[in-house]
C-alpha atoms as a PDB file:
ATOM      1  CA  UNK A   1      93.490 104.867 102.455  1.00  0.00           C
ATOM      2  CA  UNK A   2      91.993 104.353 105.829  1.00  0.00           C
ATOM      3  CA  UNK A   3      93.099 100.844 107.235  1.00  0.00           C
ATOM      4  CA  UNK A   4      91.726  99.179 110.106  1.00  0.00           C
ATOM      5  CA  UNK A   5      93.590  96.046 111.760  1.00  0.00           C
ATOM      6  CA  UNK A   6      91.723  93.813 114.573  1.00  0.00           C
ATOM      7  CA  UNK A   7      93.287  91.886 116.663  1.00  0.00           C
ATOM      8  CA  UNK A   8      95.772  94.402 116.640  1.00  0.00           C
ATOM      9  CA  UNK A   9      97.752  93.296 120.054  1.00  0.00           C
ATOM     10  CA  UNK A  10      98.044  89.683 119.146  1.00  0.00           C
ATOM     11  CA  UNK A  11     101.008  88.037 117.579  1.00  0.00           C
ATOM     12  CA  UNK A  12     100.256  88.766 113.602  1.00  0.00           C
ATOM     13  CA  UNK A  13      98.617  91.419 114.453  1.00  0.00           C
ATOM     14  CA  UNK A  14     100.965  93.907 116.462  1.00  0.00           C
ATOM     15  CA  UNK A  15     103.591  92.634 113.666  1.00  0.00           C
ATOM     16  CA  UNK A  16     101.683  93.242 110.522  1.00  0.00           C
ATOM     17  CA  UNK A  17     101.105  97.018 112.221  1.00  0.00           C
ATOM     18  CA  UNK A  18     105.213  97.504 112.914  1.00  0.00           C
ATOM     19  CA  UNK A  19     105.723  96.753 109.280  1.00  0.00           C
ATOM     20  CA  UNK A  20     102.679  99.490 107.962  1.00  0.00           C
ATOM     21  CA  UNK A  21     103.654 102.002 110.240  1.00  0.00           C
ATOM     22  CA  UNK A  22     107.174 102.069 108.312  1.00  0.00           C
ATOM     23  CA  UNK A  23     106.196 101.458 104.855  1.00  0.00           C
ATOM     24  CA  UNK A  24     102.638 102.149 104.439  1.00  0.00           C
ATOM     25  CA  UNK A  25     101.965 105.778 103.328  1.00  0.00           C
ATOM     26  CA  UNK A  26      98.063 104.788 104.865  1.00  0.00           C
ATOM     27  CA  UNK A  27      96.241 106.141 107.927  1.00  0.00           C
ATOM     28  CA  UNK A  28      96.201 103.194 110.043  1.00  0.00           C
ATOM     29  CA  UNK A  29      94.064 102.122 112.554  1.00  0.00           C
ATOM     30  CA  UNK A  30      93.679  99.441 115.489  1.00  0.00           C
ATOM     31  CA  UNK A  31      91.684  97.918 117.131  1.00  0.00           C
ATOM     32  CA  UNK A  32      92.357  95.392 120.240  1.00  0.00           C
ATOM     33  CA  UNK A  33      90.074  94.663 123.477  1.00  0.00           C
ATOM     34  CA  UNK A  34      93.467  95.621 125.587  1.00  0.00           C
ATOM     35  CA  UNK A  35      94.855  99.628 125.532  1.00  0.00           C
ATOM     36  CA  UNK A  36      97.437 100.167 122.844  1.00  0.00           C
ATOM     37  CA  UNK A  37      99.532 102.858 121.742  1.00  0.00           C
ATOM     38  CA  UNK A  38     101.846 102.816 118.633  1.00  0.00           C
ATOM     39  CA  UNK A  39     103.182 105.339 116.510  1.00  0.00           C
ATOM     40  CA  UNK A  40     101.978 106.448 113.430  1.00  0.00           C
ATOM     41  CA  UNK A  41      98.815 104.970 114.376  1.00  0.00           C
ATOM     42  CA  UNK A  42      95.149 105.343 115.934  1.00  0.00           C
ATOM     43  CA  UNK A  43      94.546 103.205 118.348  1.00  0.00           C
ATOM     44  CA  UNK A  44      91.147 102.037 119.921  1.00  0.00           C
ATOM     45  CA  UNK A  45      90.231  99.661 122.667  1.00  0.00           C
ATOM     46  CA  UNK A  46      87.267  97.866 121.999  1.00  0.00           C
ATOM     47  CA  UNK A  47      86.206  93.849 122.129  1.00  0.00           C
ATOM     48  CA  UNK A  48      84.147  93.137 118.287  1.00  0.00           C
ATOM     49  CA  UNK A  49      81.381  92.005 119.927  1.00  0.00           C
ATOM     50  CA  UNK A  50      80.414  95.050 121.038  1.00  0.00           C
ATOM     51  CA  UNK A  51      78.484  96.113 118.152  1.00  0.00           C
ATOM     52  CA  UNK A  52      77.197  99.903 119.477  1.00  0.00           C
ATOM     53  CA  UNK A  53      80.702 100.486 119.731  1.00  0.00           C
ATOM     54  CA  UNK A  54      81.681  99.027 116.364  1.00  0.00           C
ATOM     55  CA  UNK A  55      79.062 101.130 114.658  1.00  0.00           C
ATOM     56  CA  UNK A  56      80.620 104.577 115.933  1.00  0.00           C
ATOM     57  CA  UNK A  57      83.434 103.944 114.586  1.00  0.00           C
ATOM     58  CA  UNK A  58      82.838 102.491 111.712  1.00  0.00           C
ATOM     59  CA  UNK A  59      80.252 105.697 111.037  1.00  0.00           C
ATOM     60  CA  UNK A  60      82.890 108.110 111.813  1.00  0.00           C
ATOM     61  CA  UNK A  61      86.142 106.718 110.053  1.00  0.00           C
ATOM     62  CA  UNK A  62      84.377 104.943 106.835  1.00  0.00           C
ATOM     63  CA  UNK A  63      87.251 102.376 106.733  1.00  0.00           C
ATOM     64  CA  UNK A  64      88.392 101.377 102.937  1.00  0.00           C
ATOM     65  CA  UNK A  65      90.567  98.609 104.301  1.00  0.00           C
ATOM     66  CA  UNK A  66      89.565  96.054 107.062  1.00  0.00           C
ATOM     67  CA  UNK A  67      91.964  93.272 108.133  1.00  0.00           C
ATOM     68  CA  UNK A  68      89.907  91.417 110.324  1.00  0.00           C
ATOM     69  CA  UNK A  69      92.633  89.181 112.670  1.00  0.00           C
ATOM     70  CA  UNK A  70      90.585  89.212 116.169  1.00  0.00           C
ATOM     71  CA  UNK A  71      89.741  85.859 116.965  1.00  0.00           C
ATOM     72  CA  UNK A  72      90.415  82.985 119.581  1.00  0.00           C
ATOM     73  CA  UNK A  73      92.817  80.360 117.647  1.00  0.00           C
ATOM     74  CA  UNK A  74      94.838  78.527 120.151  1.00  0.00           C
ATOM     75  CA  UNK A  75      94.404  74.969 120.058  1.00  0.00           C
ATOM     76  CA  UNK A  76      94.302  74.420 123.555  1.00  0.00           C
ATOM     77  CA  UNK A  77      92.108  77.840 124.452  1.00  0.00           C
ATOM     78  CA  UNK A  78      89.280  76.707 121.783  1.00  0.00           C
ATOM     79  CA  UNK A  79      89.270  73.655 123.408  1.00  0.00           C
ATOM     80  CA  UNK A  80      88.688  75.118 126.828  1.00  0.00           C
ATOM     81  CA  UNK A  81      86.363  77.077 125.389  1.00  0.00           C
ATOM     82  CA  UNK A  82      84.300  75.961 123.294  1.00  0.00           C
ATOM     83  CA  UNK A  83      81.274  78.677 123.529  1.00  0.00           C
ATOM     84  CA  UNK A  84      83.428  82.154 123.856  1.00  0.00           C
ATOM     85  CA  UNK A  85      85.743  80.537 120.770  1.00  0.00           C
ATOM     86  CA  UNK A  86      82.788  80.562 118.667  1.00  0.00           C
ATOM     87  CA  UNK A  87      81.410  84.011 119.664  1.00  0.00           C
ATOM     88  CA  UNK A  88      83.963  85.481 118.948  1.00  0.00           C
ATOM     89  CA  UNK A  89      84.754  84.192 115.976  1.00  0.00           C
ATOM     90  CA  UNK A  90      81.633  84.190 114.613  1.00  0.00           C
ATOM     91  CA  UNK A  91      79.528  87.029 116.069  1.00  0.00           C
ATOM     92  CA  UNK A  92      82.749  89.448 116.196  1.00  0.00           C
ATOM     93  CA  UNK A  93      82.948  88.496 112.656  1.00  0.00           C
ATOM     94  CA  UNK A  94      79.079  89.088 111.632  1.00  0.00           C
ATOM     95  CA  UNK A  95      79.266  92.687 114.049  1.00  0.00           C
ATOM     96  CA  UNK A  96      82.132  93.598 111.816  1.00  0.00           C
ATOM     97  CA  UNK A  97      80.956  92.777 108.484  1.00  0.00           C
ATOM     98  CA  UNK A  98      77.106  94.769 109.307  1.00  0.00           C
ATOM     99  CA  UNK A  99      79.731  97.370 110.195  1.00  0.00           C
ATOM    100  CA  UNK A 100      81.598  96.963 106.857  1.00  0.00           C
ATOM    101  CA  UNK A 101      78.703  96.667 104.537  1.00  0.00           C
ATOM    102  CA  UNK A 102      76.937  99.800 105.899  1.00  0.00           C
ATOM    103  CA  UNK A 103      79.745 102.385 106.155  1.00  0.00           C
ATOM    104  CA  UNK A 104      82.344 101.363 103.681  1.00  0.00           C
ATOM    105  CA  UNK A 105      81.845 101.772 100.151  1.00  0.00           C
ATOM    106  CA  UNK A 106      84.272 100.146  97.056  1.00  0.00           C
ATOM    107  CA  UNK A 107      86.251  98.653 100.075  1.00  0.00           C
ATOM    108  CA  UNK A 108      88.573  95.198 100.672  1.00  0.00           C
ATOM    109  CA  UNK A 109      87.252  92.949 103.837  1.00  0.00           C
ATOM    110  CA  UNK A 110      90.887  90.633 104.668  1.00  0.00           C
ATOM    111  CA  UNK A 111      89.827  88.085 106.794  1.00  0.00           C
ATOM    112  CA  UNK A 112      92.302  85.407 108.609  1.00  0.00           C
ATOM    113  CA  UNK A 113      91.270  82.043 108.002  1.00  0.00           C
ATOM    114  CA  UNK A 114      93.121  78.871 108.648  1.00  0.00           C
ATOM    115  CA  UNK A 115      94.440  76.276 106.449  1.00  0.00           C
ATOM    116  CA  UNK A 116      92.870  73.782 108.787  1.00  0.00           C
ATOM    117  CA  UNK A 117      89.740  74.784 107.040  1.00  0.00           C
ATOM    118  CA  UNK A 118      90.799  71.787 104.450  1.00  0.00           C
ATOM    119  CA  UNK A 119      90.961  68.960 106.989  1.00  0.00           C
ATOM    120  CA  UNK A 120      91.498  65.601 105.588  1.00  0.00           C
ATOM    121  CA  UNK A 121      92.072  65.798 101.696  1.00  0.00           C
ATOM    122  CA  UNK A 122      94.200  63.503  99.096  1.00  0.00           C
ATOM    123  CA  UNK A 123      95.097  66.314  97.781  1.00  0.00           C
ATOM    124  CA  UNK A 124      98.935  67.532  98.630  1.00  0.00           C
ATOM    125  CA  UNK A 125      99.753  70.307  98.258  1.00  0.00           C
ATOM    126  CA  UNK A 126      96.870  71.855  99.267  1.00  0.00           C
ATOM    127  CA  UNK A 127      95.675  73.878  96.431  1.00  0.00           C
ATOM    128  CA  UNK A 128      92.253  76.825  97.034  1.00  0.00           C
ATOM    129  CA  UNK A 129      90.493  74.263  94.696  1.00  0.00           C
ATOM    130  CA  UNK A 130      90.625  71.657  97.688  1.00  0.00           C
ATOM    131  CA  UNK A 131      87.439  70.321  99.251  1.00  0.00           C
ATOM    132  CA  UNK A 132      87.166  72.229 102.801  1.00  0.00           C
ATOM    133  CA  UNK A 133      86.376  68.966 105.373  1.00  0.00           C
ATOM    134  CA  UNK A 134      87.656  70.541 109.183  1.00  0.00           C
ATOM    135  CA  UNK A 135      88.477  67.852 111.629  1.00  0.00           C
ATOM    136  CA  UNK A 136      89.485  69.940 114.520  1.00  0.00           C
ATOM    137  CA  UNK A 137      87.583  73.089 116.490  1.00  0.00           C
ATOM    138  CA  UNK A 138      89.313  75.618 114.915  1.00  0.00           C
ATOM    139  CA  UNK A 139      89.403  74.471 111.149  1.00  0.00           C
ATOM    140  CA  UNK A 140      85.622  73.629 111.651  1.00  0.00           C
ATOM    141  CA  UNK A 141      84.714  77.760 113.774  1.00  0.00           C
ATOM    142  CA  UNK A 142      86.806  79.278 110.586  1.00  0.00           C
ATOM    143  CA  UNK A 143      84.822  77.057 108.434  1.00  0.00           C
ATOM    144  CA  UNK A 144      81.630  78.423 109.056  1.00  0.00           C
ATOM    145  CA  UNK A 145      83.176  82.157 109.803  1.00  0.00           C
ATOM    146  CA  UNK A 146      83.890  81.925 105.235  1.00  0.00           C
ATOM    147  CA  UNK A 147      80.702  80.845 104.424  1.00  0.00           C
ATOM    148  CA  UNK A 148      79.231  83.720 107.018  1.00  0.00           C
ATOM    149  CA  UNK A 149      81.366  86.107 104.785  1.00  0.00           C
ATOM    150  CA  UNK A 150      80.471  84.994 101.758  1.00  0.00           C
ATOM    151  CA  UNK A 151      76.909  85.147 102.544  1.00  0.00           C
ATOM    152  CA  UNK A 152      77.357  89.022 103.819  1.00  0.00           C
ATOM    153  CA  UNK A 153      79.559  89.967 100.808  1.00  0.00           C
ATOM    154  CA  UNK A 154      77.663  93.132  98.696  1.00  0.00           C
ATOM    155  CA  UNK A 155      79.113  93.149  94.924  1.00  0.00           C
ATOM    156  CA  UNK A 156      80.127  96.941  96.015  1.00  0.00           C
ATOM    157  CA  UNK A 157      82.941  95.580  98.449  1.00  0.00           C
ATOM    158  CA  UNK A 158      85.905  92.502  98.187  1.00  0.00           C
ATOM    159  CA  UNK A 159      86.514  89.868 100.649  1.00  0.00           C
ATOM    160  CA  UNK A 160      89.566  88.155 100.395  1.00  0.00           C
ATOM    161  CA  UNK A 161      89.883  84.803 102.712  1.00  0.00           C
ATOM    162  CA  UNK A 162      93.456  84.105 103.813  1.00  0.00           C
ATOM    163  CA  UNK A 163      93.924  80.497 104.495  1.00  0.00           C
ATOM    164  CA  UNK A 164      97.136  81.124 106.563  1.00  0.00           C
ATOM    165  CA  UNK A 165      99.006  77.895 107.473  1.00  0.00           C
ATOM    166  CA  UNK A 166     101.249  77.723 110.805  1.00  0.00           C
ATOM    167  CA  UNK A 167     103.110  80.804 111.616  1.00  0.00           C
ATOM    168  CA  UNK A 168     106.053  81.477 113.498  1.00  0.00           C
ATOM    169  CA  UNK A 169     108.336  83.661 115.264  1.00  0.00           C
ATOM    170  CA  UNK A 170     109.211  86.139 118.033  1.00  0.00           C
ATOM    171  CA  UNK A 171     106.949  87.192 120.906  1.00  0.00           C
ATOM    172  CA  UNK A 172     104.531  84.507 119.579  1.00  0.00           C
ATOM    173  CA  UNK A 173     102.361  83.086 122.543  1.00  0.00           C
ATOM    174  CA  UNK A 174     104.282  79.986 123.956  1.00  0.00           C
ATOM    175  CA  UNK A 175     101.488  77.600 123.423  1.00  0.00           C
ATOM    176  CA  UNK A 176     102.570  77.543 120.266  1.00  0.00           C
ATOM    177  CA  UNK A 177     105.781  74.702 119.010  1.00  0.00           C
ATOM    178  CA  UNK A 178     108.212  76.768 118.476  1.00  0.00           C
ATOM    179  CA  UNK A 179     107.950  78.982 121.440  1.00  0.00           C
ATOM    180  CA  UNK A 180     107.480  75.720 123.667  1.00  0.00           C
ATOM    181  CA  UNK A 181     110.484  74.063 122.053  1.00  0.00           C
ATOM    182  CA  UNK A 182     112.671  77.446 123.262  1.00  0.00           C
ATOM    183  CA  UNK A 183     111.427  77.749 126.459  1.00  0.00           C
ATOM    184  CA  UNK A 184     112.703  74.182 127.127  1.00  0.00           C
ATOM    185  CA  UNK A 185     116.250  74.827 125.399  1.00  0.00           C
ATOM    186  CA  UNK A 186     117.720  75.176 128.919  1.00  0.00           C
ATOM    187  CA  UNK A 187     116.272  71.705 130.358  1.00  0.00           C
ATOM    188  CA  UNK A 188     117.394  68.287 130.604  1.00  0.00           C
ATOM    189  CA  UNK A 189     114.842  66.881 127.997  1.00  0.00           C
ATOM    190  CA  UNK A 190     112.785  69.274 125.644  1.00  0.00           C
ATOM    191  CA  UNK A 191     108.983  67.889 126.057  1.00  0.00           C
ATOM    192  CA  UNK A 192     107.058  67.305 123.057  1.00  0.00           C
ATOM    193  CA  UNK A 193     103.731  65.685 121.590  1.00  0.00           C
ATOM    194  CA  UNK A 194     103.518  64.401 118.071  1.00  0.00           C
ATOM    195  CA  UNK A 195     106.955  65.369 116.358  1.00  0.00           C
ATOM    196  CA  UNK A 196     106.280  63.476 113.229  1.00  0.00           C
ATOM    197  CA  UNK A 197     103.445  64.857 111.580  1.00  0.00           C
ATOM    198  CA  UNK A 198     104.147  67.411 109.110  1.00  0.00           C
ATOM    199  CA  UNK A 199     102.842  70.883 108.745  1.00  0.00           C
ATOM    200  CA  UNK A 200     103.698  74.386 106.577  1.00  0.00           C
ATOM    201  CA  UNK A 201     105.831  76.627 108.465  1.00  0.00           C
ATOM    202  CA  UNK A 202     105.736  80.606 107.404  1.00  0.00           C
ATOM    203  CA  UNK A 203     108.001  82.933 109.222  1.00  0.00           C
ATOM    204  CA  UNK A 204     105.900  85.819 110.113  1.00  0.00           C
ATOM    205  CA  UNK A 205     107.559  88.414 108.530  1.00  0.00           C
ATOM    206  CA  UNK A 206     107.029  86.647 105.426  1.00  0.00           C
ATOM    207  CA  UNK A 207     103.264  86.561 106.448  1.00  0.00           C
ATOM    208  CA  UNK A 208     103.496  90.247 107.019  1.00  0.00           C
ATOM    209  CA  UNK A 209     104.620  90.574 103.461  1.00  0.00           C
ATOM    210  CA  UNK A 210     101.932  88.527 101.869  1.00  0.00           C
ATOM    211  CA  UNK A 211      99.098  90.226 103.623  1.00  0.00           C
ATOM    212  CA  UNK A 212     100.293  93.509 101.651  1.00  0.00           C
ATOM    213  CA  UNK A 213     100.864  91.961  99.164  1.00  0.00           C
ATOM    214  CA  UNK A 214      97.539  90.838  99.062  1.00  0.00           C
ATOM    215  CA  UNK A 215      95.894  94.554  99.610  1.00  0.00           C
ATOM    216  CA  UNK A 216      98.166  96.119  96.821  1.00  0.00           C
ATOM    217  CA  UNK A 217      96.693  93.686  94.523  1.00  0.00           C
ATOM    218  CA  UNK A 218      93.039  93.727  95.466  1.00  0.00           C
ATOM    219  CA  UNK A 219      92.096  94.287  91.541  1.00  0.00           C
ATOM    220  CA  UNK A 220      93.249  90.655  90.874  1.00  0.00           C
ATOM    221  CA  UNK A 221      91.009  88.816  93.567  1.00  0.00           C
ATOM    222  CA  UNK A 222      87.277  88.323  92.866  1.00  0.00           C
ATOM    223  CA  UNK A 223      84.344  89.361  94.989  1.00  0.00           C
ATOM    224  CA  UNK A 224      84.675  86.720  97.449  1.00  0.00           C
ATOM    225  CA  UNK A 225      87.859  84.861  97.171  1.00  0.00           C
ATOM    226  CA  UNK A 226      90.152  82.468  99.107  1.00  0.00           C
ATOM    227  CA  UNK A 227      93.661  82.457  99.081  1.00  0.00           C
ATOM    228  CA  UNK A 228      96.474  79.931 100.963  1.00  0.00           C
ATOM    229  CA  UNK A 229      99.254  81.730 102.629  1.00  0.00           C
ATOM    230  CA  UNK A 230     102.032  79.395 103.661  1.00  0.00           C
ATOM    231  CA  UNK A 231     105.355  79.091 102.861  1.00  0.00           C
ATOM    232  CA  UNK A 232     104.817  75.417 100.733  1.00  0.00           C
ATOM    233  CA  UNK A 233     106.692  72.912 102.423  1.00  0.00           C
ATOM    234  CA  UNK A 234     105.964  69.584 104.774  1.00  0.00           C
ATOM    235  CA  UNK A 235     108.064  70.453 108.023  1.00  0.00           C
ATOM    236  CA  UNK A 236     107.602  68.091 111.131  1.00  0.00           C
ATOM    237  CA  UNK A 237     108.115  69.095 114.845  1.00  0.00           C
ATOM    238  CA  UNK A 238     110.996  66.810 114.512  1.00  0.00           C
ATOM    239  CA  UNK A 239     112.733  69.023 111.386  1.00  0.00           C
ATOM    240  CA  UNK A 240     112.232  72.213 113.596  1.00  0.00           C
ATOM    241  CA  UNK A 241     114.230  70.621 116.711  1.00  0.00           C
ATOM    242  CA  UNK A 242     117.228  69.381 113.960  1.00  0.00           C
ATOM    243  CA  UNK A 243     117.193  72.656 112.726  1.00  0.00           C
ATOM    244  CA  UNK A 244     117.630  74.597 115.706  1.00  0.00           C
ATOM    245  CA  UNK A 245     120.298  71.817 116.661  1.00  0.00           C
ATOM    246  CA  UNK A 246     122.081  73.012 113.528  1.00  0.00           C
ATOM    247  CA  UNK A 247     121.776  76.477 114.686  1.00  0.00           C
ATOM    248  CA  UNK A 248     123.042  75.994 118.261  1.00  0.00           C
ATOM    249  CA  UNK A 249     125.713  73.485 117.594  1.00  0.00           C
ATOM    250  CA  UNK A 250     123.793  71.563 120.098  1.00  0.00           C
ATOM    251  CA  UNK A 251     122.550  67.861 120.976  1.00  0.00           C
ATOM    252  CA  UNK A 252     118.742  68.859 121.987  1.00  0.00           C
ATOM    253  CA  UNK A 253     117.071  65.619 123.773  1.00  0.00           C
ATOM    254  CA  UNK A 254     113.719  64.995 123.157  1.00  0.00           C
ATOM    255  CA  UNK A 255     111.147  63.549 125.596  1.00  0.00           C
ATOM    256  CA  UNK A 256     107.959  62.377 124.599  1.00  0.00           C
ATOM    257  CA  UNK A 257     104.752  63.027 125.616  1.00  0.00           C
ATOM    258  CA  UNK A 258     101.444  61.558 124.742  1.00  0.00           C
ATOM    259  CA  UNK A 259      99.286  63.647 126.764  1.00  0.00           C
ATOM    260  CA  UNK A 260     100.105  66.371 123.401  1.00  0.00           C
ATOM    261  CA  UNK A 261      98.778  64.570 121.184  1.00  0.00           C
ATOM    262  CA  UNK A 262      96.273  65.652 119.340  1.00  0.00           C
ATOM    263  CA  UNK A 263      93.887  63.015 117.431  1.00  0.00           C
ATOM    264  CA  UNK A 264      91.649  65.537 115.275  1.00  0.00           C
ATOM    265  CA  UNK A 265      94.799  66.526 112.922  1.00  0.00           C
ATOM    266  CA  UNK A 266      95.587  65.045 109.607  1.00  0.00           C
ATOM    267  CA  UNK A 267      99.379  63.512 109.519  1.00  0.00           C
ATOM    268  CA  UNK A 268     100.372  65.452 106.411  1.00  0.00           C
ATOM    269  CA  UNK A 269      99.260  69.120 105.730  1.00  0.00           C
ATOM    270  CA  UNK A 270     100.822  72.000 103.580  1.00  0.00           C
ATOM    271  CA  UNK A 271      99.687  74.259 101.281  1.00  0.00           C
ATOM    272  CA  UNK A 272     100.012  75.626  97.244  1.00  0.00           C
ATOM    273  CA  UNK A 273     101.018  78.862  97.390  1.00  0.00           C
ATOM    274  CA  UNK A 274     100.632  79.752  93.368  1.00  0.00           C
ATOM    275  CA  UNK A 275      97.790  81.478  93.533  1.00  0.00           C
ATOM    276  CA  UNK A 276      99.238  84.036  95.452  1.00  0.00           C
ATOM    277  CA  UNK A 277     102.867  84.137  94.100  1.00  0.00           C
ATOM    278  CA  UNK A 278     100.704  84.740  90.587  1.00  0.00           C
ATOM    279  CA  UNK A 279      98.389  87.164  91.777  1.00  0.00           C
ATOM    280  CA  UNK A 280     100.364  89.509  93.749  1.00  0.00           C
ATOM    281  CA  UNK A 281     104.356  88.736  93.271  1.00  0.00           C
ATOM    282  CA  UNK A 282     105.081  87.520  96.520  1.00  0.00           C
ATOM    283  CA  UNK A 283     107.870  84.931  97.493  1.00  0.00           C
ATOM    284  CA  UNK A 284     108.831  83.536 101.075  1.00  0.00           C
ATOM    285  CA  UNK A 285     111.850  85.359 101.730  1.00  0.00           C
ATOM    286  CA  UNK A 286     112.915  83.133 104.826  1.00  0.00           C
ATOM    287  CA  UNK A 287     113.419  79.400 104.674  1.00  0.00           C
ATOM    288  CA  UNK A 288     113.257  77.537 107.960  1.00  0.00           C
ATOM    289  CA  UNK A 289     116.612  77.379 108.942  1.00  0.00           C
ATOM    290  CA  UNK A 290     116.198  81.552 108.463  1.00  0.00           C
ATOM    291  CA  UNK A 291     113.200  82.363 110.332  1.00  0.00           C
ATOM    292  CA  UNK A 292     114.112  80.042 113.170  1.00  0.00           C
ATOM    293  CA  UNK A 293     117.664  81.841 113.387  1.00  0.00           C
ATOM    294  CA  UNK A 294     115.721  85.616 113.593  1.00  0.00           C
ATOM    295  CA  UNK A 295     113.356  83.796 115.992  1.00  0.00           C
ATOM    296  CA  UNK A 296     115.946  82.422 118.437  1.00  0.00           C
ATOM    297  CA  UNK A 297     118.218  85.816 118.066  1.00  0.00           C
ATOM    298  CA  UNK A 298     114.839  88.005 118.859  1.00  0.00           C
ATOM    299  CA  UNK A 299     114.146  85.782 121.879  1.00  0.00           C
ATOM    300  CA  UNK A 300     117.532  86.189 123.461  1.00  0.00           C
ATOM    301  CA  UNK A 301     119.356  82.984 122.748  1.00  0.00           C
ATOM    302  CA  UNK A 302     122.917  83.044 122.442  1.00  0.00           C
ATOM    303  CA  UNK A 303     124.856  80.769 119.854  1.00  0.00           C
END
């Protein structure tokens, strides 16, 4: 199969392609707006909303596989901007799927969604059955990115929504908690918004895992279907920075900062994951005391 991965320098993305390239037996493909080169793998520099360019390739390579992760989803970078967020996501995603539905017959469209598509619900955990109610600017750009897809989908082609919950791990951008909370292991104080809210943690490796998961068992997932990928557990900020104590051996000092606090998040958010433990076989292999030990090994720390 021909397999093409956008977004294919960011974090997910440049690890879901180091995993492929060793155990796929699949021509693989990227794409990313900055030059790449990989082994095992063809790599092309383009930004998705240029659609001329989309449709060469697309014509030439008839993709049967698309795992669309190109998109803007830092908190702080939506935020900032608003407008090029929301292009991208949204017009990348509609270039893409033209692309998709013209060239690629009896093919799976993978698209990375967010579990803050669900927003505030009474239900916990968050099952696919959930009413979708986004409070923040990513939840509510991803929101309308799904219903885009499912009004594009063709019954000739699948398109499997992954509601992926937080992710984490090395060479992750450090905007993101656990990167910020080890670049700060070496300070007086370790600076921190909201540590009590609790979210779903996934190492990505695990999230690596459940993507292929996912592909191998395209059979099992209707036309247009949504799926929650997280590893099933409330973890606060505060649980992370124990944890890593634990690993160090170390008093860690936390200073408080209300300027990071965000006010369009729901205190409580994780997810069901039996929908696609059922449908596929996967299982988280790393708990969070695991993934945040390969994290803090890959990023140099010494304990």
């Amino acid at each position: 199969m021909k397999i093409l991965i956008t977004g294919a320098g960011g974090f997910i993305g440049t690890k879901l392609l180091e995993d492929m390239s060793v155990t796929s037996e699949n021509e693989l493909y990227a794409l990313s707006r900055k030059p790449l080169a990989m082994n095992n793998v063809k790599c092309f520099e383009c930004n998705i909303l240029d659609a001329e360019k989309l449709e060469k390739l697309f014509e030439r390579y008839r993709f049967d596989v698309v795992i669309h992760l190109a998109a803007i989803t830092a908190h702080s970078e939506i935020v900032n901007n608003r407008m090029a967020a929301f292009d991208t996501n949204l017009r990348g995603t509609i270039n893409l799927l033209n692309c998709f539905n013209t060239y690629c017959q009896h093919s799976q469209f993978l698209y990375a969604s967010t579990g803050k598509v669900y927003g505030k619900t009474n239900e916990l955990p968050i099952s696919e059955m959930a009413l979708t109610n986004p409070q923040n600017i990513l939840g509510k750009s991803k929101r309308i990115t799904e219903q885009v897809i499912d009004f594009y989908a063709i019954p000739e082609n699948k398109y499997l929504i992954c509601r992926i919950f937080n992710i984490y791990g090395e060479k992750q951008k450090r905007n993101f908690v656990v990167p910020t909370i080890i670049e700060q292991l070496t300070q007086t104080y370790i600076q921190l918004g909201n540590i009590e809210d609790k979210r779903d943690y996934l190492y990505i490796d695990d999230l690596s895992l459940a993507i292929q998961a996912c592909l191998k068992s395209a059979l099992y997932f209707n036309n247009v279907d949504y799926v929650n990928i997280g590893l099933g557990e409330p973890i606060s900020v505060f649980d992370i920075v124990k944890t890593i104590e634990k690993i160090l051996n170390k008093k860690l000092r936390i200073q408080i900062n209300k300027a990071l606090f965000r006010t369009d998040e729901t205190p409580v958010e994780f997810c069901c994951n039996k929908k696609l433990r059922d449908l596929t076989g996967w299982q988280p292999r790393y708990s969070l005391l695991e993934g945040l030990k390969k994290t803090l090994i890959a990023e140099g720390i010494k304990f």
